[in-house]
PDB file of N, CA and C in Angstrom:
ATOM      1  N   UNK A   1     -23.585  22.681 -11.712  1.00  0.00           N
ATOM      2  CA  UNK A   1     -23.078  21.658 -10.807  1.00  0.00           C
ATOM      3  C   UNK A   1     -23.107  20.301 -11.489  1.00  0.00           C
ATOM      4  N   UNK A   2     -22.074  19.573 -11.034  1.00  0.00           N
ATOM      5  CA  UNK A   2     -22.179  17.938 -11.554  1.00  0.00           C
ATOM      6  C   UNK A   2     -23.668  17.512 -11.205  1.00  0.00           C
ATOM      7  N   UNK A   3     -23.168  16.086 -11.666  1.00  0.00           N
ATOM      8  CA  UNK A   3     -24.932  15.115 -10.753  1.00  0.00           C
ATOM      9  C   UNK A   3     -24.082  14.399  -9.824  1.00  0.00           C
ATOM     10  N   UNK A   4     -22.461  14.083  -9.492  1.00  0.00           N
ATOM     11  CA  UNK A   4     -22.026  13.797  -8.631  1.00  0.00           C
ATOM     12  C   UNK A   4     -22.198  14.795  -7.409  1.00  0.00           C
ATOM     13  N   UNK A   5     -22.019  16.007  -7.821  1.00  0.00           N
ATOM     14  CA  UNK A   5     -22.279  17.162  -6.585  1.00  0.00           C
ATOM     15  C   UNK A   5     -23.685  17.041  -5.705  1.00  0.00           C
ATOM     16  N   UNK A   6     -24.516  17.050  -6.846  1.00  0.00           N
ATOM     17  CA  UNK A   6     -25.965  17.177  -6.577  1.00  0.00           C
ATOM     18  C   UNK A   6     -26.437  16.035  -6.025  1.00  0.00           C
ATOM     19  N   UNK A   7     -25.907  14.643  -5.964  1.00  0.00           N
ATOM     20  CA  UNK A   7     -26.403  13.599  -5.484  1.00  0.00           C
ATOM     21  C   UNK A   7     -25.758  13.320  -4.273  1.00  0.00           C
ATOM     22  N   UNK A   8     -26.877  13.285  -3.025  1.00  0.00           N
ATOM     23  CA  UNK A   8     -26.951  13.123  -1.924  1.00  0.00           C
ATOM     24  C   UNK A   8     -26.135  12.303  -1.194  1.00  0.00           C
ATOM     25  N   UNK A   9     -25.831  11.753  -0.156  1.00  0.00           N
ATOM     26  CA  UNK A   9     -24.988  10.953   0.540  1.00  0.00           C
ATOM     27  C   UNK A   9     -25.018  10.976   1.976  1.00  0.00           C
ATOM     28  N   UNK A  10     -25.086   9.793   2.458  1.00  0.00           N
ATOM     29  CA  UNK A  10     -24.692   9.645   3.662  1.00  0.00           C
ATOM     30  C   UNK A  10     -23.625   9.239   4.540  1.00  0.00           C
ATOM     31  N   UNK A  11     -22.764   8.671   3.130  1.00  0.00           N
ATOM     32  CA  UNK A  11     -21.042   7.715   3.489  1.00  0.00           C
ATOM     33  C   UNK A  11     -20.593   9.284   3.954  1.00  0.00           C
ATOM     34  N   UNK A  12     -19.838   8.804   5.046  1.00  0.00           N
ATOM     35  CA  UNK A  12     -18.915  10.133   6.152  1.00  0.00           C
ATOM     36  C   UNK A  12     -17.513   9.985   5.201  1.00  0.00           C
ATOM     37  N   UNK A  13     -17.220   8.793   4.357  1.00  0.00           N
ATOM     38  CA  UNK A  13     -16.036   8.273   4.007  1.00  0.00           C
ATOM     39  C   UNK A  13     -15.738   9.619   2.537  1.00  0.00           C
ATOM     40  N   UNK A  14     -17.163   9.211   1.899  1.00  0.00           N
ATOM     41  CA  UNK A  14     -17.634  10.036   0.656  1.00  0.00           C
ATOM     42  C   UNK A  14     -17.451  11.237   0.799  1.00  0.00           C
ATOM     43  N   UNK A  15     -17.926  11.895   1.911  1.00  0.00           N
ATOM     44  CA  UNK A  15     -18.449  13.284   2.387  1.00  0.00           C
ATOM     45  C   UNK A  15     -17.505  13.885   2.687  1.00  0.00           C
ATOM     46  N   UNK A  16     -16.422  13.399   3.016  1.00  0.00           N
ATOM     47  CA  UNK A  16     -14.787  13.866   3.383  1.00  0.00           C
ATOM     48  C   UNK A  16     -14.472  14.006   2.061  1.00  0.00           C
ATOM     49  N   UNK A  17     -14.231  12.810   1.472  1.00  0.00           N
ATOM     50  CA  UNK A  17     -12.879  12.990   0.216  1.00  0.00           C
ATOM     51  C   UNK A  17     -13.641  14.303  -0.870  1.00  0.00           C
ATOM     52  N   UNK A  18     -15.070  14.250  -0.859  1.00  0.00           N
ATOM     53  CA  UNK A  18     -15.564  15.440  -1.709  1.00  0.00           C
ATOM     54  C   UNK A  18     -15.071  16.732  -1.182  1.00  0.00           C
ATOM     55  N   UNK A  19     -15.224  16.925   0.343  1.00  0.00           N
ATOM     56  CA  UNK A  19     -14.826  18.173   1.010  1.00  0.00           C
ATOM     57  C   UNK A  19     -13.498  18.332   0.672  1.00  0.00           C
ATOM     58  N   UNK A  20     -12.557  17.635   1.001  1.00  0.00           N
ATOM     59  CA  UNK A  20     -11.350  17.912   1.335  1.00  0.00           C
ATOM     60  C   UNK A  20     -10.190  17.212   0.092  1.00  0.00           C
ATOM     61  N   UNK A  21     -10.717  16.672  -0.770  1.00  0.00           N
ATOM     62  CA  UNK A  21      -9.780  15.560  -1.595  1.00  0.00           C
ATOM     63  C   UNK A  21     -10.259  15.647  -2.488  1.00  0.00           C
ATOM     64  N   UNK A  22     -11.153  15.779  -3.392  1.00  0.00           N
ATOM     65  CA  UNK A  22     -11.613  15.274  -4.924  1.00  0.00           C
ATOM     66  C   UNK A  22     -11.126  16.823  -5.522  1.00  0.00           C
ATOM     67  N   UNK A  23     -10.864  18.046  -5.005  1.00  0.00           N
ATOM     68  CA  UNK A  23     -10.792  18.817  -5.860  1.00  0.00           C
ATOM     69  C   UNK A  23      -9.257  19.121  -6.021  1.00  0.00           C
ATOM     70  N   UNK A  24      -8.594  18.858  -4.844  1.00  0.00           N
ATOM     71  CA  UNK A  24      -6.766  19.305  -4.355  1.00  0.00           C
ATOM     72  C   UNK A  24      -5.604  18.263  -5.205  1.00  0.00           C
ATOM     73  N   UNK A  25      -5.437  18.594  -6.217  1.00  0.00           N
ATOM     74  CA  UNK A  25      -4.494  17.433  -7.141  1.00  0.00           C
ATOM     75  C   UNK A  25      -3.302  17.109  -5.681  1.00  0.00           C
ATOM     76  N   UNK A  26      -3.057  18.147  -5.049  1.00  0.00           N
ATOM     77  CA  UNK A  26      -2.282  17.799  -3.935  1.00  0.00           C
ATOM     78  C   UNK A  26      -2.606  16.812  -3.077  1.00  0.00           C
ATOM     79  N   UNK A  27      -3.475  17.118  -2.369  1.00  0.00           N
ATOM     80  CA  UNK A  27      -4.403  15.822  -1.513  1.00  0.00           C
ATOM     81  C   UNK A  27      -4.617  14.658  -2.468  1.00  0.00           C
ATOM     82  N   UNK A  28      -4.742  14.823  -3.578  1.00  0.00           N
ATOM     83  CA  UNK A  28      -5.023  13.592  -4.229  1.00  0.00           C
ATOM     84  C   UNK A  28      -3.816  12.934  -4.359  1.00  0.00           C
ATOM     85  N   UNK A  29      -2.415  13.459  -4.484  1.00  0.00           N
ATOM     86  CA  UNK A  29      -1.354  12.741  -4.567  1.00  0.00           C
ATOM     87  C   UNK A  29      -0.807  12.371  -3.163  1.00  0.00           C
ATOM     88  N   UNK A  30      -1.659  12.711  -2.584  1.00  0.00           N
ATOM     89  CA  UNK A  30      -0.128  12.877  -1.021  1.00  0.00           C
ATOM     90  C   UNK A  30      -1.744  11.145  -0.776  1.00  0.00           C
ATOM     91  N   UNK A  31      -2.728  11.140  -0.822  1.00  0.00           N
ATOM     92  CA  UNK A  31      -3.530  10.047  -0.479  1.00  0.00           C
ATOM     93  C   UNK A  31      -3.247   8.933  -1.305  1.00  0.00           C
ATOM     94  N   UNK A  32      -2.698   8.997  -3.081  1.00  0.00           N
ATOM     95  CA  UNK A  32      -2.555   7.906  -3.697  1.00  0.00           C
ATOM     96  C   UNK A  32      -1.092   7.414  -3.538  1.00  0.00           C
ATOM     97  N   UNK A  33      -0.467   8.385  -2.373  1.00  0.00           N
ATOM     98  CA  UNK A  33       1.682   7.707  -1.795  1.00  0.00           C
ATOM     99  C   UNK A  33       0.792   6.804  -0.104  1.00  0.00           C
ATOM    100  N   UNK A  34      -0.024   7.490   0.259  1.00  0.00           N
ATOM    101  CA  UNK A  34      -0.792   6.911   1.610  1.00  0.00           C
ATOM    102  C   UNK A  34      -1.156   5.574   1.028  1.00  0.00           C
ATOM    103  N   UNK A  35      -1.952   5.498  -0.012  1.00  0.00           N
ATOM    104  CA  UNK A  35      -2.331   4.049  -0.180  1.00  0.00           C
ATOM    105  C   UNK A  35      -1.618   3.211  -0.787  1.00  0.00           C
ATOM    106  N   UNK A  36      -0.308   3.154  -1.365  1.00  0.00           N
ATOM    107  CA  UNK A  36       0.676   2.635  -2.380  1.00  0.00           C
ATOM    108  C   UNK A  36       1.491   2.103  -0.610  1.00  0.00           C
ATOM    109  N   UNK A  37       1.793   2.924  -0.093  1.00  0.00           N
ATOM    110  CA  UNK A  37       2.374   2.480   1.670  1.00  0.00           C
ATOM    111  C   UNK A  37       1.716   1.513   1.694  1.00  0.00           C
ATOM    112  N   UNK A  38       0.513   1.801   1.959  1.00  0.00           N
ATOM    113  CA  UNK A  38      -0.572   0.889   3.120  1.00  0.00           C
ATOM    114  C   UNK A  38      -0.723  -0.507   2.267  1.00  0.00           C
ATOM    115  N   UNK A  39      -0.357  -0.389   0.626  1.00  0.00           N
ATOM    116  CA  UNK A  39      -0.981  -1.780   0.121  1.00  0.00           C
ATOM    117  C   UNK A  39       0.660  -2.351   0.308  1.00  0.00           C
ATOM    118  N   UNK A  40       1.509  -2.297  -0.036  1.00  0.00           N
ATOM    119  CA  UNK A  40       2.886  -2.751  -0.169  1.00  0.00           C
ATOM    120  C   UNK A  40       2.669  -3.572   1.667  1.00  0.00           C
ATOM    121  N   UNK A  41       2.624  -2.657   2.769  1.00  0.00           N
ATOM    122  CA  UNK A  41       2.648  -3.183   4.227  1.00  0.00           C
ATOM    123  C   UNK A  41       2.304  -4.474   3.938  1.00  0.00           C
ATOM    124  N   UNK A  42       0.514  -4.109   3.658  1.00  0.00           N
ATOM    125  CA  UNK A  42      -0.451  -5.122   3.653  1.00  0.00           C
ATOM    126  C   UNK A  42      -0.053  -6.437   2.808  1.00  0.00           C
ATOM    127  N   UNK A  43       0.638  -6.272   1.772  1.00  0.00           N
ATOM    128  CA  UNK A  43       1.251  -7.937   1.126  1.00  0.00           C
ATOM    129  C   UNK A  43       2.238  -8.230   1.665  1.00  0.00           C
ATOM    130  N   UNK A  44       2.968  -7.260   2.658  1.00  0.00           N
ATOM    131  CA  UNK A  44       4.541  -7.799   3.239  1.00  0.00           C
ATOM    132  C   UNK A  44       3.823  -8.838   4.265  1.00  0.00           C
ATOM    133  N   UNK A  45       3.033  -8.160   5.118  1.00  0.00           N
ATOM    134  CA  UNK A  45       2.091  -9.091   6.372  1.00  0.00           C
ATOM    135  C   UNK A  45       1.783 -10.343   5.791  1.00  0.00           C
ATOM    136  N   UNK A  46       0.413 -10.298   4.935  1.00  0.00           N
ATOM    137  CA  UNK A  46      -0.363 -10.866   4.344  1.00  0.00           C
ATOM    138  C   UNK A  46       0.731 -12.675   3.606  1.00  0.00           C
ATOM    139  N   UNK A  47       2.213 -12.362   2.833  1.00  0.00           N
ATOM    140  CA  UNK A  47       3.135 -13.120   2.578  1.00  0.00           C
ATOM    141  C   UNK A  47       3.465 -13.809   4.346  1.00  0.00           C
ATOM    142  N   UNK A  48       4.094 -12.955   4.942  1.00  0.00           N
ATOM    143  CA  UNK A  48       4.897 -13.644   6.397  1.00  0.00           C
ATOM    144  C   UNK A  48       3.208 -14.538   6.964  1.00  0.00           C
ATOM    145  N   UNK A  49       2.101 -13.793   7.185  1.00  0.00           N
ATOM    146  CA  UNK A  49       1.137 -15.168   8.139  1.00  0.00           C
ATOM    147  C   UNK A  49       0.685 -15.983   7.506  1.00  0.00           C
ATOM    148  N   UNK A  50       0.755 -15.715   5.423  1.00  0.00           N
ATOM    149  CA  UNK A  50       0.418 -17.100   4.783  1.00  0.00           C
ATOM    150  C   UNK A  50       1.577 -18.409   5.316  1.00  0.00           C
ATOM    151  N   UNK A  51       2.587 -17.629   5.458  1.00  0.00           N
ATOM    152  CA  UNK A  51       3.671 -19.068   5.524  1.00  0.00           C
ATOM    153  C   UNK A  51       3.594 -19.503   7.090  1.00  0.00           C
ATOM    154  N   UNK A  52       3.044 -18.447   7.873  1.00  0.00           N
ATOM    155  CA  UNK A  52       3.132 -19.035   9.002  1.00  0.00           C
ATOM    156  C   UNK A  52       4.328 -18.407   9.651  1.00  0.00           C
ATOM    157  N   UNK A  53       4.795 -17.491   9.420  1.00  0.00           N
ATOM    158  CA  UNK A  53       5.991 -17.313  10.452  1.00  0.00           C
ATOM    159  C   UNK A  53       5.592 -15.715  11.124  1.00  0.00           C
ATOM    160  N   UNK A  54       6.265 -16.107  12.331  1.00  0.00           N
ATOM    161  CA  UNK A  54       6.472 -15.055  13.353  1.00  0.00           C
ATOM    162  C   UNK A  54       7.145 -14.043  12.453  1.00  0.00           C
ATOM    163  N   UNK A  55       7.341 -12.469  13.284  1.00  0.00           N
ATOM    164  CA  UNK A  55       8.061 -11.738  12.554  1.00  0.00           C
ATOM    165  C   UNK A  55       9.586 -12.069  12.812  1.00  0.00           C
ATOM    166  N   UNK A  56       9.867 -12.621  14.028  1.00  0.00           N
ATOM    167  CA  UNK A  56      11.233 -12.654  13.920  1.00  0.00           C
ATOM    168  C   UNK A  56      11.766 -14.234  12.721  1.00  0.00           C
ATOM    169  N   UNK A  57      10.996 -15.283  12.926  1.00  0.00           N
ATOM    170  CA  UNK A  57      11.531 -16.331  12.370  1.00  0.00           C
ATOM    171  C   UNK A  57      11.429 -15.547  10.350  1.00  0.00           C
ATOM    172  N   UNK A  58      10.329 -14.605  10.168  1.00  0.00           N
ATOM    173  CA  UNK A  58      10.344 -13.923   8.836  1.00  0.00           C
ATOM    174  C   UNK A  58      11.749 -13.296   8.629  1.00  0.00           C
ATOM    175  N   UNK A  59      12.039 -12.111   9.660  1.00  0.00           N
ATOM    176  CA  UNK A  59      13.024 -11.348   9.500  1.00  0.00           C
ATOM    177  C   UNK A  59      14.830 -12.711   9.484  1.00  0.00           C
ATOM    178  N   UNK A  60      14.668 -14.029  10.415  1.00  0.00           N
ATOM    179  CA  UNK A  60      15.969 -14.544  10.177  1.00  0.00           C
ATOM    180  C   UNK A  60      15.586 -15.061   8.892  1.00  0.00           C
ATOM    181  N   UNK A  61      15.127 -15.359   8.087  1.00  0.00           N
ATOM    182  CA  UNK A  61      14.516 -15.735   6.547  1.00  0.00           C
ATOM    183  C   UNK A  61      15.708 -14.827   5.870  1.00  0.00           C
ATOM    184  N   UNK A  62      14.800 -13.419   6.216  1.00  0.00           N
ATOM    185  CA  UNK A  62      15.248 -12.372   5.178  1.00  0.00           C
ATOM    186  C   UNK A  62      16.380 -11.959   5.367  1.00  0.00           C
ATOM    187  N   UNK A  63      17.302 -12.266   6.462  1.00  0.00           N
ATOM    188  CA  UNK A  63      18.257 -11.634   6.732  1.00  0.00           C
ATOM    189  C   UNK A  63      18.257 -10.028   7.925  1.00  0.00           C
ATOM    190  N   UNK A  64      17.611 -10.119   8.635  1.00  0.00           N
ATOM    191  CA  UNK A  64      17.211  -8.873   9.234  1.00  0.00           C
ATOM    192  C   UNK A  64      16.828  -9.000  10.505  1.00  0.00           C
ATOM    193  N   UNK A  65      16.408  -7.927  11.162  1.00  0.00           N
ATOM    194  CA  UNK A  65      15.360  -7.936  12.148  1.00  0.00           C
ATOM    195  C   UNK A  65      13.948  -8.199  12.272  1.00  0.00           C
ATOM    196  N   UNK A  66      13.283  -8.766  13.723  1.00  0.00           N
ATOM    197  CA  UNK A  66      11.981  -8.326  13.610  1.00  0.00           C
ATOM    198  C   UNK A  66      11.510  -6.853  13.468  1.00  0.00           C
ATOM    199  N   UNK A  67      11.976  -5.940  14.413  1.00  0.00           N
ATOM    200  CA  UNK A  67      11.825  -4.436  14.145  1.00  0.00           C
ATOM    201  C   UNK A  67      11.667  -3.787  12.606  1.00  0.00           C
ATOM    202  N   UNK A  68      12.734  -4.353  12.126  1.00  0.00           N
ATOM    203  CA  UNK A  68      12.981  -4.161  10.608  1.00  0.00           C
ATOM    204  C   UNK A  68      11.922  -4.619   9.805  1.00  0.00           C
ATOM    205  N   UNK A  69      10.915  -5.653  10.088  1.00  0.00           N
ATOM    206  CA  UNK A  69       9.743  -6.532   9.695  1.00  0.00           C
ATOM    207  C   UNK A  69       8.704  -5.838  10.138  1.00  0.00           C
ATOM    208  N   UNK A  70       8.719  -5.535  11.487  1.00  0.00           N
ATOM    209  CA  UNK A  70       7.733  -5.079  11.886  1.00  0.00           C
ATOM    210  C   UNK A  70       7.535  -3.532  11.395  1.00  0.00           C
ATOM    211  N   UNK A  71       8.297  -2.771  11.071  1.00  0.00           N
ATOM    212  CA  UNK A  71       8.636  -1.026  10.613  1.00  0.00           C
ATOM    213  C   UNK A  71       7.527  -1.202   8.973  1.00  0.00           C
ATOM    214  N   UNK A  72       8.238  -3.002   7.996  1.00  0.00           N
ATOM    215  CA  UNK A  72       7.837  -2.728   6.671  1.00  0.00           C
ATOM    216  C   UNK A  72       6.294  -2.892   6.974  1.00  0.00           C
ATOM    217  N   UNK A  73       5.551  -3.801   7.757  1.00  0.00           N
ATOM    218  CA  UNK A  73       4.515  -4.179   8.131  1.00  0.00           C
ATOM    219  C   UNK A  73       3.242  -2.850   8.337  1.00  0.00           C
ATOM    220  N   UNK A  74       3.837  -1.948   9.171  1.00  0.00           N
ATOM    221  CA  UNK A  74       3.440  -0.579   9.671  1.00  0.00           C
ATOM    222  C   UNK A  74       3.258   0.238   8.259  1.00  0.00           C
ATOM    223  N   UNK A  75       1.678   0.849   8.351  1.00  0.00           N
ATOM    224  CA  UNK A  75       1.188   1.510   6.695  1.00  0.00           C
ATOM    225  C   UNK A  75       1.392   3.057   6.857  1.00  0.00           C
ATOM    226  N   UNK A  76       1.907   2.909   7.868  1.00  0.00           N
ATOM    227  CA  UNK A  76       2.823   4.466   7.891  1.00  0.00           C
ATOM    228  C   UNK A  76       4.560   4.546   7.506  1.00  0.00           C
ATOM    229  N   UNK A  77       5.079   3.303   7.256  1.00  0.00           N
ATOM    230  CA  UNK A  77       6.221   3.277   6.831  1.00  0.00           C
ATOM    231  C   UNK A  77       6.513   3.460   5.302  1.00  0.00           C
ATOM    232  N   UNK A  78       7.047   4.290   5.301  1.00  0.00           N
ATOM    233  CA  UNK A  78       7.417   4.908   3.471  1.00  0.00           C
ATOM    234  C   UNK A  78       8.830   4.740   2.807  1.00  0.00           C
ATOM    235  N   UNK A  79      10.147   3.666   4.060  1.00  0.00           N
ATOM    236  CA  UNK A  79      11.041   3.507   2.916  1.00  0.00           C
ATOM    237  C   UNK A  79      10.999   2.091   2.788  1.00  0.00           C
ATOM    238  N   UNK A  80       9.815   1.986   1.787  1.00  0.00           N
ATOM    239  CA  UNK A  80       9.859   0.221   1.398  1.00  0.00           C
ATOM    240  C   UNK A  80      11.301   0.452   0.114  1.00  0.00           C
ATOM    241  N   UNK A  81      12.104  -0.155  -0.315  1.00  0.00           N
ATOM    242  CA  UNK A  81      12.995  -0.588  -1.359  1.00  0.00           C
ATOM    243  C   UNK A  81      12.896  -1.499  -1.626  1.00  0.00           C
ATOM    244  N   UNK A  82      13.037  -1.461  -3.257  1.00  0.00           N
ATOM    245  CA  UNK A  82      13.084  -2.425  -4.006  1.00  0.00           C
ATOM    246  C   UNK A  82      14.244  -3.962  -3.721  1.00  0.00           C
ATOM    247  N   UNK A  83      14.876  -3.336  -3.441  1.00  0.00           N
ATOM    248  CA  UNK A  83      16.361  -4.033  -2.711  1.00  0.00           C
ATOM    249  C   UNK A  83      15.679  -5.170  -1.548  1.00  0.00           C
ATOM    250  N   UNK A  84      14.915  -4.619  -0.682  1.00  0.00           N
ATOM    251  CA  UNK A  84      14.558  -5.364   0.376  1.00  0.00           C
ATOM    252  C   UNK A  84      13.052  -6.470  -0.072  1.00  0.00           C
ATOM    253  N   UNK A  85      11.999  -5.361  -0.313  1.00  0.00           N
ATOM    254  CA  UNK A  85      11.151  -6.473  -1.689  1.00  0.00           C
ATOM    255  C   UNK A  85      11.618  -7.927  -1.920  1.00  0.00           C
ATOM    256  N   UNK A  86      12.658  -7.300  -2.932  1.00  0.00           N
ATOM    257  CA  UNK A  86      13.574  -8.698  -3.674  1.00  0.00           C
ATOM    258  C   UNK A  86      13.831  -9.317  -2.342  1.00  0.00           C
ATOM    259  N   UNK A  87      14.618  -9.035  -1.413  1.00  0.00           N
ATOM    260  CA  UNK A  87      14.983  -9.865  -0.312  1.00  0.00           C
ATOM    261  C   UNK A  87      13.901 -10.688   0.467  1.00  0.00           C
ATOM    262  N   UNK A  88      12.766 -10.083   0.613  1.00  0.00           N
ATOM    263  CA  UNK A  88      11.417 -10.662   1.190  1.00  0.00           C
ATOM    264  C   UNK A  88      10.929 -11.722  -0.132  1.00  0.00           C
ATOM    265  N   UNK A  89      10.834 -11.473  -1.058  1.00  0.00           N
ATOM    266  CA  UNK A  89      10.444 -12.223  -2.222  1.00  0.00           C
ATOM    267  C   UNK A  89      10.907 -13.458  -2.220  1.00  0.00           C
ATOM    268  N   UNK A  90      12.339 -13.176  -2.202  1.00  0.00           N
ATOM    269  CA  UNK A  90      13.606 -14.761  -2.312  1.00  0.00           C
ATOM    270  C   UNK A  90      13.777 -15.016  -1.017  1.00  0.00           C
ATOM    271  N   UNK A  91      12.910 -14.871  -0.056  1.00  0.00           N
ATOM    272  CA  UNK A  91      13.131 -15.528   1.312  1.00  0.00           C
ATOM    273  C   UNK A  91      11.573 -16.419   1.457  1.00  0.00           C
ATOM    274  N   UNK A  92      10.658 -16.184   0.558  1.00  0.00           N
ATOM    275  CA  UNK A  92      10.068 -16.847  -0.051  1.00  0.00           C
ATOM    276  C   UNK A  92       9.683 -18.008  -1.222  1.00  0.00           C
ATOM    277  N   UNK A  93      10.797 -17.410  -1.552  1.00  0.00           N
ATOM    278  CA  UNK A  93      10.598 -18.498  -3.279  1.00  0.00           C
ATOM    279  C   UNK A  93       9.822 -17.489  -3.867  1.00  0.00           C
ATOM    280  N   UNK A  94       9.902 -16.283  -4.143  1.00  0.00           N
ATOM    281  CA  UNK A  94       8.702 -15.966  -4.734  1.00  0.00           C
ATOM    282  C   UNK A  94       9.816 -14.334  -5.424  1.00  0.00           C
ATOM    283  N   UNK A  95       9.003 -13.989  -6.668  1.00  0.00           N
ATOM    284  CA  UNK A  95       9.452 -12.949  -7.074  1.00  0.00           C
ATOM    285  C   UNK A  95       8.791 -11.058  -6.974  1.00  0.00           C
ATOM    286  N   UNK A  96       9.287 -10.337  -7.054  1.00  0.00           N
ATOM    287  CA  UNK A  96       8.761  -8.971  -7.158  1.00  0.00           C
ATOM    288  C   UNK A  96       8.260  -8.438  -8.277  1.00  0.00           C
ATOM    289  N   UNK A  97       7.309  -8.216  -8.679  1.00  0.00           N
ATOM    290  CA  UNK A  97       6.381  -7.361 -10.149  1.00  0.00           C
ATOM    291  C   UNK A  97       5.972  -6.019  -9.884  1.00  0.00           C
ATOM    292  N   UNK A  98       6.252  -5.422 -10.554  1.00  0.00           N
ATOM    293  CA  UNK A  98       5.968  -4.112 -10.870  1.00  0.00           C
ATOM    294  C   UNK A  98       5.316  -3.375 -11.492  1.00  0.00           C
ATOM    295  N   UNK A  99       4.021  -3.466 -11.812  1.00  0.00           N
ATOM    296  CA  UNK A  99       3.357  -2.969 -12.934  1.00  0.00           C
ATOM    297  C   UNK A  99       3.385  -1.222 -13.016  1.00  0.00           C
ATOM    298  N   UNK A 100       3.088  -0.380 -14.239  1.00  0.00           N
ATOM    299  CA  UNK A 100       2.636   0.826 -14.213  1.00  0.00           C
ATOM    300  C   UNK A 100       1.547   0.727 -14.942  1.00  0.00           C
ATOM    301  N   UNK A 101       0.557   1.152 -13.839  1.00  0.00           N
ATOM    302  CA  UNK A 101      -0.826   1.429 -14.665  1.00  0.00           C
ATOM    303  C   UNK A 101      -1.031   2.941 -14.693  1.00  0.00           C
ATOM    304  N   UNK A 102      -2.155   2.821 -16.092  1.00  0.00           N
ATOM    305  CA  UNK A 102      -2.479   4.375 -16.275  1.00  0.00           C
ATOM    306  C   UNK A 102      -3.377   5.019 -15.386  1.00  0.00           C
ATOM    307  N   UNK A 103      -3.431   6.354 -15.405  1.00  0.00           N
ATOM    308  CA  UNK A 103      -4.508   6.726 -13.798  1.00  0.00           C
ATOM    309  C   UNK A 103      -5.267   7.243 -14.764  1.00  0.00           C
ATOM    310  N   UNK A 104      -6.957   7.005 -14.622  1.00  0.00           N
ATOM    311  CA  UNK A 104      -7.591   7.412 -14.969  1.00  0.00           C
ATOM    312  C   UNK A 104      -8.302   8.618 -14.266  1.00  0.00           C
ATOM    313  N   UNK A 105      -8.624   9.827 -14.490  1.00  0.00           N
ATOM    314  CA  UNK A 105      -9.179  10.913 -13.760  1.00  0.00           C
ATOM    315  C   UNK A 105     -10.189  10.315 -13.233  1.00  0.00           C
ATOM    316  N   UNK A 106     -10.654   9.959 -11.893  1.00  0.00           N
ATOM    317  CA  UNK A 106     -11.894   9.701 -10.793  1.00  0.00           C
ATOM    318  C   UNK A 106     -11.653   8.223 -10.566  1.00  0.00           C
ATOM    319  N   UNK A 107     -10.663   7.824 -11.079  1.00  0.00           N
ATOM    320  CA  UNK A 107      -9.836   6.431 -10.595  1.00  0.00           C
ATOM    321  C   UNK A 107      -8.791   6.560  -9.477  1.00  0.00           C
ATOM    322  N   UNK A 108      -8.559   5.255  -8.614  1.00  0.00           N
ATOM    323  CA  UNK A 108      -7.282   5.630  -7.686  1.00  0.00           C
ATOM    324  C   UNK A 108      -6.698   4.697  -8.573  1.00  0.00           C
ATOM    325  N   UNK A 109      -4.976   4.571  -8.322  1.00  0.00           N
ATOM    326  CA  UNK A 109      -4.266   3.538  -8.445  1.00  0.00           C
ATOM    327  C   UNK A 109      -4.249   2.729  -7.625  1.00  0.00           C
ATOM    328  N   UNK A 110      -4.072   1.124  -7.927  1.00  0.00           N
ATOM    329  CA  UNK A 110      -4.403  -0.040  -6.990  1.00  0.00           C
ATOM    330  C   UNK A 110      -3.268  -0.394  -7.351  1.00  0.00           C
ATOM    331  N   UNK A 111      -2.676  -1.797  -6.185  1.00  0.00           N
ATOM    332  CA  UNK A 111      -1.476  -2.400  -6.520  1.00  0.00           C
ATOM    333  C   UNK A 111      -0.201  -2.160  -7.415  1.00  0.00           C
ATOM    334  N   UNK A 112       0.325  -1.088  -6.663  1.00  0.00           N
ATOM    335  CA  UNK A 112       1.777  -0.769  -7.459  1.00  0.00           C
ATOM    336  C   UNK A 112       2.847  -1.770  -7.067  1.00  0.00           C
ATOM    337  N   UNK A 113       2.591  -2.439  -6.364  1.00  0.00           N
ATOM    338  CA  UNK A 113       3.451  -3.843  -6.139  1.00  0.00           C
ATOM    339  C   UNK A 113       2.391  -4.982  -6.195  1.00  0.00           C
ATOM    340  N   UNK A 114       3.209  -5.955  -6.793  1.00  0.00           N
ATOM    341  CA  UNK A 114       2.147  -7.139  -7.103  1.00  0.00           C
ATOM    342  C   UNK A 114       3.438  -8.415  -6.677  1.00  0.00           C
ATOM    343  N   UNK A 115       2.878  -9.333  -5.473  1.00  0.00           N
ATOM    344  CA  UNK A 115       3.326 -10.053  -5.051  1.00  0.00           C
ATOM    345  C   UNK A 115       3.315 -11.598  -5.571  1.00  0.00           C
TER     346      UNK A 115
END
């Protein structure tokens, strides 16, 4: 056995991803598209309440709806595009980055969009 196996725990957070996630390359990919969602949402939000705007006064910015704002916002929404990005970006003054980082085995990937 590892000394990761063998060493004890009380995180419920820990105790899951060992059960059900650290061994399934599947689960491990379908959780690192879950968190690539959830971080992209989180800077679409995080951009619209730095400036201060509602979702609808965001979405007439970008050209769009609030719904449409509110859908990219939601970390269950999975068709972010690059196309729209750029559009949120330049309704900002601000540009889209893209990095590819390498995955290290017992690493997640962080920030596949960088705002």
């Amino acid at each position: 056995m590892t000394k990761e196996k063998n060493k004890r725990t009380k995180d419920a957070v820990e105790i899951l991803h060992r059960r059900y996630i650290k061994d399934d390359p599947k689960a491990l990919a379908e959780l690192e598209k879950i968190r690539a969602d959830n971080d992209v949402a989180r800077k679409i939000y995080k951009l619209r309440t730095k400036s201060g705007l509602s979702q609808r006064e965001f979405a007439k910015l970008v050209g769009t709806t609030a719904s449409v704002i509110c859908r990219l916002e939601n970390s269950d929404y999975e068709g972010h595009s690059l196309a729209m990005l750029n559009r949120i970006a330049a309704a900002l003054d601000k540009r889209v980055e893209i990095r590819f980082l390498s995955i290290k085995k017992g690493s997640h990937s962080k920030n596949i969009y960088a705002f």
